[in-house]
N, C-alpha and C. Protein backbone atom coordinates (compact mmCIF):
# COMPACT_ATOMS: atom_id res chain seq x y z
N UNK A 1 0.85 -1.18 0.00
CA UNK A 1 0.00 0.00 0.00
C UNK A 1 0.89 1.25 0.00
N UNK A 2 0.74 2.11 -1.07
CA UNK A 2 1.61 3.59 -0.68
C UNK A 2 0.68 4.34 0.48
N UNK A 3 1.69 4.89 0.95
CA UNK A 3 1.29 5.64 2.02
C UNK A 3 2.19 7.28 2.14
N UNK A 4 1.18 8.44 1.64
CA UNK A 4 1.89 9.43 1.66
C UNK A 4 1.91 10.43 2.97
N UNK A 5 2.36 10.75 3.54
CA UNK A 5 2.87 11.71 4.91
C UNK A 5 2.78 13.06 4.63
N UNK A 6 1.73 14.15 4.68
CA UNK A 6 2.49 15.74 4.95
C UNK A 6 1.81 15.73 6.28
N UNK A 7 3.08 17.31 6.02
CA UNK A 7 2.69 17.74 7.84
C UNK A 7 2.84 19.33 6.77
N UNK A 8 1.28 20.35 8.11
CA UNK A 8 1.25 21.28 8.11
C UNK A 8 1.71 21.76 9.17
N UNK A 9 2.31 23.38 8.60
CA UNK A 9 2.52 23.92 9.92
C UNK A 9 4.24 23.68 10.58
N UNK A 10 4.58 22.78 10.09
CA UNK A 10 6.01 22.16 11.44
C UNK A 10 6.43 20.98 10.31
N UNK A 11 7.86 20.79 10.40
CA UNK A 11 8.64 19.21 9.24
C UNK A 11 8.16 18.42 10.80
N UNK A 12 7.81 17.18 10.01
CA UNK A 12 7.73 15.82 10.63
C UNK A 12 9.07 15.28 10.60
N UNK A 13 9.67 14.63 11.56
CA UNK A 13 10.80 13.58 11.68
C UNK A 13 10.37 12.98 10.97
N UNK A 14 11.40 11.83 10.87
CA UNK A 14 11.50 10.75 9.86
C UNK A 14 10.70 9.11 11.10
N UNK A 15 10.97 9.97 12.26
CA UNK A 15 10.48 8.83 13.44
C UNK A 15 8.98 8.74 13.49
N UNK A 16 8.63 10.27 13.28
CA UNK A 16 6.62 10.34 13.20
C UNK A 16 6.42 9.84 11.57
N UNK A 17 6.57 9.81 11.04
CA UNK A 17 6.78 9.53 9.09
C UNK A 17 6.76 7.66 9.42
N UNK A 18 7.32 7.45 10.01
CA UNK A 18 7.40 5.89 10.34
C UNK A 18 6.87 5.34 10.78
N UNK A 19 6.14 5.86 12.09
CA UNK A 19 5.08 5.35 12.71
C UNK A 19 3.76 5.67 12.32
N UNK A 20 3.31 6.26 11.16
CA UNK A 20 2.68 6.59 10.55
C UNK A 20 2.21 5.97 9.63
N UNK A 21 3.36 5.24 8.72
CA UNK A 21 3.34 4.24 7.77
C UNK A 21 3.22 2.81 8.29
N UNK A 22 3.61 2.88 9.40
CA UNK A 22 3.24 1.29 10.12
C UNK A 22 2.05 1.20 10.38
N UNK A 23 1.47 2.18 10.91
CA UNK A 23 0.06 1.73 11.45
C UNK A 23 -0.64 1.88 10.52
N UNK A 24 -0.69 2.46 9.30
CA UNK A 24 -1.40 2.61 8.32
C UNK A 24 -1.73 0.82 7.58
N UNK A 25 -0.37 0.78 7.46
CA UNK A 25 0.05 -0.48 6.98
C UNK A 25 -0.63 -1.80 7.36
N UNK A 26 -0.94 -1.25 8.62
CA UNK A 26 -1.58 -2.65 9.75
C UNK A 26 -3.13 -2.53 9.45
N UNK A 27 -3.63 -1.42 8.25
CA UNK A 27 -4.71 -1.82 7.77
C UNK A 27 -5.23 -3.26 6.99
N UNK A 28 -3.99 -3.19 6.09
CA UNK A 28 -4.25 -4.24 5.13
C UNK A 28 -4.24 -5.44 5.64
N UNK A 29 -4.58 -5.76 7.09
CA UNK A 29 -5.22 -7.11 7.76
C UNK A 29 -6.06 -7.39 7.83
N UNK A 30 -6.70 -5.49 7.81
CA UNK A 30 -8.30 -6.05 7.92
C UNK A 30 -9.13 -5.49 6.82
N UNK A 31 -8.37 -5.82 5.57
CA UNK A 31 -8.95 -5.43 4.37
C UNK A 31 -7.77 -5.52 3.48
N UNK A 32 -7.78 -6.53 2.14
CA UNK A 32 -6.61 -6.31 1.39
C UNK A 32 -6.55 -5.50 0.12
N UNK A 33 -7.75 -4.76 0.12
CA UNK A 33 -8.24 -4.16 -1.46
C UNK A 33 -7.76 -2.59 -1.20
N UNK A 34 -7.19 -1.81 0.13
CA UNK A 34 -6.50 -1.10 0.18
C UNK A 34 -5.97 -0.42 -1.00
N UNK A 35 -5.81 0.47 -1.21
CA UNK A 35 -5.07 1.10 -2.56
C UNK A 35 -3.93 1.86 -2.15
N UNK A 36 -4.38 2.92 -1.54
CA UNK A 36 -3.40 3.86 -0.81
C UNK A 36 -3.80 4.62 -0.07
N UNK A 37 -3.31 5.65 0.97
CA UNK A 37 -3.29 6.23 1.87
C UNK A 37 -2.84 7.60 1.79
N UNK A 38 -3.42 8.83 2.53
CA UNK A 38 -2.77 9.88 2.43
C UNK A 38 -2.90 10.44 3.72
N UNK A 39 -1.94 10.96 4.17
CA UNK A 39 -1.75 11.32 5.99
C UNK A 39 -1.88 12.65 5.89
N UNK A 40 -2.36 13.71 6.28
CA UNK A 40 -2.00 15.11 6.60
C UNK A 40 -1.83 15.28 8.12
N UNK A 41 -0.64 15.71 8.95
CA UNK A 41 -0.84 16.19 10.07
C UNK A 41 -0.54 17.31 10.24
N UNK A 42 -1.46 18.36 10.94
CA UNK A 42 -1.32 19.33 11.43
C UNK A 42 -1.25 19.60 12.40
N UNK A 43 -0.80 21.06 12.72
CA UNK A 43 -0.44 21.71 14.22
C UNK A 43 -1.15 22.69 14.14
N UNK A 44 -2.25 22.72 14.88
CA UNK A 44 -3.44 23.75 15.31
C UNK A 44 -2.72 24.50 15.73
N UNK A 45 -3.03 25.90 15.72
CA UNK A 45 -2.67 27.18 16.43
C UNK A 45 -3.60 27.34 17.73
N UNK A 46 -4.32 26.74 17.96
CA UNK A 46 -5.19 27.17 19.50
C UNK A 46 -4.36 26.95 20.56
N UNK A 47 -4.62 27.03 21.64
CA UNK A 47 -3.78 27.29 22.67
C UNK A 47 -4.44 26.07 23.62
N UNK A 48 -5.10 25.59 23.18
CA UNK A 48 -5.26 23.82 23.42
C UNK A 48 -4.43 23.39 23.55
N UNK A 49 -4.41 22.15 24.64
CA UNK A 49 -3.04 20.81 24.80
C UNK A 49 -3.31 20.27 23.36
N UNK A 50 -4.34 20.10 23.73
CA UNK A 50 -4.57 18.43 22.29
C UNK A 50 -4.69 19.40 20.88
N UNK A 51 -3.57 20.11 20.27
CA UNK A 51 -3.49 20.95 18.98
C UNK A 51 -2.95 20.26 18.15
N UNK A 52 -2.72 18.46 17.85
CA UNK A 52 -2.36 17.72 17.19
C UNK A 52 -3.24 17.18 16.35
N UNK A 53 -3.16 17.22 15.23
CA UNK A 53 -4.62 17.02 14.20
C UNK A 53 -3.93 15.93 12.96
N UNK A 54 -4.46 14.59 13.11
CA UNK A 54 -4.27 13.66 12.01
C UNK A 54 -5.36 13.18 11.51
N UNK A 55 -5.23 13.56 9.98
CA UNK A 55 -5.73 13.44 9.04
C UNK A 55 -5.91 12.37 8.16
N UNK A 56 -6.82 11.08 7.95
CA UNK A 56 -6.31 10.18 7.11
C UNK A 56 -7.46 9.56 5.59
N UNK A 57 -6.80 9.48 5.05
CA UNK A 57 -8.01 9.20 3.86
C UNK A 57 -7.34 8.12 2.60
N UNK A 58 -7.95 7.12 2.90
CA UNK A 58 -7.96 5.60 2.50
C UNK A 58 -8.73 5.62 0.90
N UNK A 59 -7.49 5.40 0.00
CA UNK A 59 -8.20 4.72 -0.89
C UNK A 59 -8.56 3.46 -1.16
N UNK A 60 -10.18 2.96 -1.60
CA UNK A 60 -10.47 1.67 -1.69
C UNK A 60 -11.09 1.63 -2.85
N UNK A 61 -11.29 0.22 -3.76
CA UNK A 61 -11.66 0.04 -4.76
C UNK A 61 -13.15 0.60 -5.47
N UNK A 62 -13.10 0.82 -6.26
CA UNK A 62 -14.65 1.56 -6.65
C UNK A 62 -14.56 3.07 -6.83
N UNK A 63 -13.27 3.41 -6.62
CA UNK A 63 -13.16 5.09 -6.62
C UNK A 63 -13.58 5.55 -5.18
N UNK A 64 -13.71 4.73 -4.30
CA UNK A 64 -14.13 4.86 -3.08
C UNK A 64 -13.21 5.43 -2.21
N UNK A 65 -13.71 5.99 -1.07
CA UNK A 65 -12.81 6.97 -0.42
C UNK A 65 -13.01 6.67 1.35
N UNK A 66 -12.43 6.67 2.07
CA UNK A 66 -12.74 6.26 3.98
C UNK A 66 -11.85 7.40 4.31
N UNK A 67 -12.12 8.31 5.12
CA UNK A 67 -11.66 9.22 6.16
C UNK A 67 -11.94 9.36 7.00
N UNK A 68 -10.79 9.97 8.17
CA UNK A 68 -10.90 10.03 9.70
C UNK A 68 -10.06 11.12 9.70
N UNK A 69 -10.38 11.81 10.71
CA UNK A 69 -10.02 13.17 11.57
C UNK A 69 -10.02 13.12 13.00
N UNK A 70 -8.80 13.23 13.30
CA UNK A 70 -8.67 13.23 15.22
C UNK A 70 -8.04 14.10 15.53
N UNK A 71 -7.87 14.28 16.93
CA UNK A 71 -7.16 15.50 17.33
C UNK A 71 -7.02 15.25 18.87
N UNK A 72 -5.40 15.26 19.43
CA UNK A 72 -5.20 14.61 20.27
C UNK A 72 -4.13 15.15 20.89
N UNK A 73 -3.16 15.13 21.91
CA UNK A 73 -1.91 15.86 22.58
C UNK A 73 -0.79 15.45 21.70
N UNK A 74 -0.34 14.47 21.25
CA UNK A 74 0.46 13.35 20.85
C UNK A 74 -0.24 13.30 18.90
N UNK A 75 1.03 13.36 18.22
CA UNK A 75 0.40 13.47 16.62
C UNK A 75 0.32 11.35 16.53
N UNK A 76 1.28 10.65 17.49
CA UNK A 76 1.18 9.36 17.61
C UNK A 76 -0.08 9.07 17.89
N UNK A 77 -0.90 9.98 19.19
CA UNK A 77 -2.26 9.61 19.61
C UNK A 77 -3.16 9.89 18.81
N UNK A 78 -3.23 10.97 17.81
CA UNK A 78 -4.14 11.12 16.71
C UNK A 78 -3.96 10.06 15.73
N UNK A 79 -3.13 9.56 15.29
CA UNK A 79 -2.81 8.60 14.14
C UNK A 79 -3.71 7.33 14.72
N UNK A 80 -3.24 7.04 15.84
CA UNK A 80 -3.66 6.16 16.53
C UNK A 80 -5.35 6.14 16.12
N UNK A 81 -5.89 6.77 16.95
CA UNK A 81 -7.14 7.29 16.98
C UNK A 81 -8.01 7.28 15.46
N UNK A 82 -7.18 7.62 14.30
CA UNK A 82 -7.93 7.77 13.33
C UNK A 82 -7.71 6.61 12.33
N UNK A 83 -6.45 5.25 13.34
CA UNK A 83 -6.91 4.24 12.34
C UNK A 83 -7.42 3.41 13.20
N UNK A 84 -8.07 3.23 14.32
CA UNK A 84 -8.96 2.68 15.00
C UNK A 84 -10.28 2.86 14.02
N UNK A 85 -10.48 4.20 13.78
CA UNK A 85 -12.29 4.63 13.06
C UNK A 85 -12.19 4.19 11.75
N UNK A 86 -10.09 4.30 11.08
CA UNK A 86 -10.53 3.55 10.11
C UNK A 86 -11.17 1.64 9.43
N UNK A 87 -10.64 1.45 10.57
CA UNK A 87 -10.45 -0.25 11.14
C UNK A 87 -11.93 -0.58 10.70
N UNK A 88 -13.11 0.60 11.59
CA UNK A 88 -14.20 0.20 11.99
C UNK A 88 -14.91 0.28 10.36
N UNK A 89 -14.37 1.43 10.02
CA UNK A 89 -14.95 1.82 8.14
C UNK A 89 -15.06 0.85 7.33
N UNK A 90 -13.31 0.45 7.76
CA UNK A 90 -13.36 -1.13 6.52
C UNK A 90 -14.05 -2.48 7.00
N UNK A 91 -14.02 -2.14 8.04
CA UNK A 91 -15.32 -3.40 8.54
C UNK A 91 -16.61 -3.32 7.79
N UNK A 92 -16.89 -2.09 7.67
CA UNK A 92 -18.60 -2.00 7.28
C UNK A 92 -18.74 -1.95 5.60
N UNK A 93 -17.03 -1.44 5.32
CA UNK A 93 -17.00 -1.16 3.78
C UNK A 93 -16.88 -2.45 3.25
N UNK A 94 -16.39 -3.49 4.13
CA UNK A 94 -15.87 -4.97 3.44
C UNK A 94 -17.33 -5.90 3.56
N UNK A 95 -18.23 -5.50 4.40
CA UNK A 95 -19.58 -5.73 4.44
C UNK A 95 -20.55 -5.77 3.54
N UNK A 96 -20.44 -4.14 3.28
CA UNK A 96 -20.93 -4.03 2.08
C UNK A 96 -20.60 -4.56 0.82
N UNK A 97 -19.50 -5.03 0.64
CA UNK A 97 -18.74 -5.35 -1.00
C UNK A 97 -19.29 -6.57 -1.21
N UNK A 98 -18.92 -7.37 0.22
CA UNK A 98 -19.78 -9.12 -0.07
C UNK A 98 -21.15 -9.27 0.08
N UNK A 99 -21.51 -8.08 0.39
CA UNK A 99 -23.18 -8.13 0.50
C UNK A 99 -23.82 -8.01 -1.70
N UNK A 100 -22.87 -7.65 -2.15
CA UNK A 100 -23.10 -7.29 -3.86
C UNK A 100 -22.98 -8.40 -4.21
């Protein structure tokens, strides 16, 4: 699966870029029709703890599209967070496909 990384706002290490692509990666267990991935993380300007904002949007077959948006202290805890909801997407999206 490609998996592309920006960051707004601030350069990402190569350490958040990595853990990024792993967990992304740990999609295609629970779905292998995966296409690709695109990460945006941002750095909110509010004066909020949790100003960490990950962005994720899954391509799947059909021209089909799955996104999640979190926002969390930790850009690890947002990633986290938004491939949990994606987990749950491809559950219902892989539902639907064998339901056709």
């Amino acid at each position: 699966m490609d998996v592309k990384v920006q960051s707004v706002h601030f350069k990402a290490d190569q350490k958040l870029i990595d853990f990024c692509e792993k967990r992304i990666s740990k999609l295609d267990l629970f779905f292998e029709g995966v296409i690709g991935s695109e990460v945006i993380l941002k750095l909110e300007k509010d004066e909020d703890q949790e100003n960490k904002v990950a962005e994720i949007k899954l391509s799947v077959p059909a021209n089909e599209y799955l996104f999640a948006k979190k926002q969390a202290k930790t850009f690890e805890e947002a990633v986290d967070l938004a491939v949990d909801a994606l987990r749950k997407q491809l559950d219902k999206y892989k539902m639907k496909v064998k339901s056709k």
